[in-house]
C-alpha atoms as a PDB file:
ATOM      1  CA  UNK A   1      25.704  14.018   7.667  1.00  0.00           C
ATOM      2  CA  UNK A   2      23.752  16.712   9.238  1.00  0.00           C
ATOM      3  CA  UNK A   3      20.048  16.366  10.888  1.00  0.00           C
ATOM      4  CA  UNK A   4      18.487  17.476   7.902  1.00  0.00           C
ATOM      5  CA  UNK A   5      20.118  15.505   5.150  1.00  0.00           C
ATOM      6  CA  UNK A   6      19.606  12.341   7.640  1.00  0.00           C
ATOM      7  CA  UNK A   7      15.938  13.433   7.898  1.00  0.00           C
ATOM      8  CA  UNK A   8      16.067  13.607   3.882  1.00  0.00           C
ATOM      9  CA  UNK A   9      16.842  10.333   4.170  1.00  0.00           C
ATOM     10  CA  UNK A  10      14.676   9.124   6.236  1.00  0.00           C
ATOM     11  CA  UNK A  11      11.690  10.613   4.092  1.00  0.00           C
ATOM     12  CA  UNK A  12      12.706   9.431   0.872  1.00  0.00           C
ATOM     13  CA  UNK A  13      13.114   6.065   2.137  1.00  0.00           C
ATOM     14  CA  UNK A  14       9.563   6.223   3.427  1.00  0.00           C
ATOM     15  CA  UNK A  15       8.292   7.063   0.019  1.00  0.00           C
ATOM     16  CA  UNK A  16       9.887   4.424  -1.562  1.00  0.00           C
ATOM     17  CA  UNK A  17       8.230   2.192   1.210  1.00  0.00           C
ATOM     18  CA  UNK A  18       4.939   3.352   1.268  1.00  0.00           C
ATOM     19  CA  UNK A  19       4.795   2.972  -2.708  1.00  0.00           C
ATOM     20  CA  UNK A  20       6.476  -0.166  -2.981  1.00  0.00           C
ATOM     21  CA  UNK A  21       5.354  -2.126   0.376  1.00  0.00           C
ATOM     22  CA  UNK A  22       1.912  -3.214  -1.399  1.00  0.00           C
ATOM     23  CA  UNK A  23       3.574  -4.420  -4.705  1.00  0.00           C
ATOM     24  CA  UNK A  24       6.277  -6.674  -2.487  1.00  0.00           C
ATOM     25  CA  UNK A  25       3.067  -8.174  -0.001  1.00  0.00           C
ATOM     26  CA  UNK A  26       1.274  -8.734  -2.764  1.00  0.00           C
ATOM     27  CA  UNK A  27       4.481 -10.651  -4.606  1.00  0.00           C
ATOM     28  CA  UNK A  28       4.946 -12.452  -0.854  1.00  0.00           C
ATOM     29  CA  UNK A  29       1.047 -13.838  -1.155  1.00  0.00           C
ATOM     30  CA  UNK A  30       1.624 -14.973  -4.653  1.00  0.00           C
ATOM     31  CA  UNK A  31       4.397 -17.365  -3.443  1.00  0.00           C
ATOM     32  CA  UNK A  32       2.287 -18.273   0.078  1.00  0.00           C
ATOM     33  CA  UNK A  33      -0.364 -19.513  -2.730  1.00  0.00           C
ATOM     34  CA  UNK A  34       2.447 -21.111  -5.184  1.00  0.00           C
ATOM     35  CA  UNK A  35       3.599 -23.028  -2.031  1.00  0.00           C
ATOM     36  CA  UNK A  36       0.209 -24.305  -0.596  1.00  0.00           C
ATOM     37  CA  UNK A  37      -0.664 -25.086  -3.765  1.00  0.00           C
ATOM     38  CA  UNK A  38       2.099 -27.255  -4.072  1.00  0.00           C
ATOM     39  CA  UNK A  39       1.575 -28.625  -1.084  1.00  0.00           C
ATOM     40  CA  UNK A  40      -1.639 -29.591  -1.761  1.00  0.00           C
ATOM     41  CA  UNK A  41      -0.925 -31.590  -4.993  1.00  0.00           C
ATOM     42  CA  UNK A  42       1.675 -34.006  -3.399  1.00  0.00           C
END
């Protein structure tokens, strides 16, 4: 793979990340509050 097809790469993978990062914390934060939740009622 040449320089520019690996920097290609490399940007489309950082669009994906930048657009899907907030979706997957706020998924992660959901399931922190699930848990404690749960916790909480034992």
């Amino acid at each position: 793979m040449s320089d520019e097809e690996q920097e290609a790469v490399q940007r489309d993978f950082t669009k994906i990340r930048d657009k899907y990062a907030p979706l997957i914390d706020d998924d992660l934060a959901h399931v922190e509050r699930e848990l404690e939740a749960r916790k909480q009622s034992r």
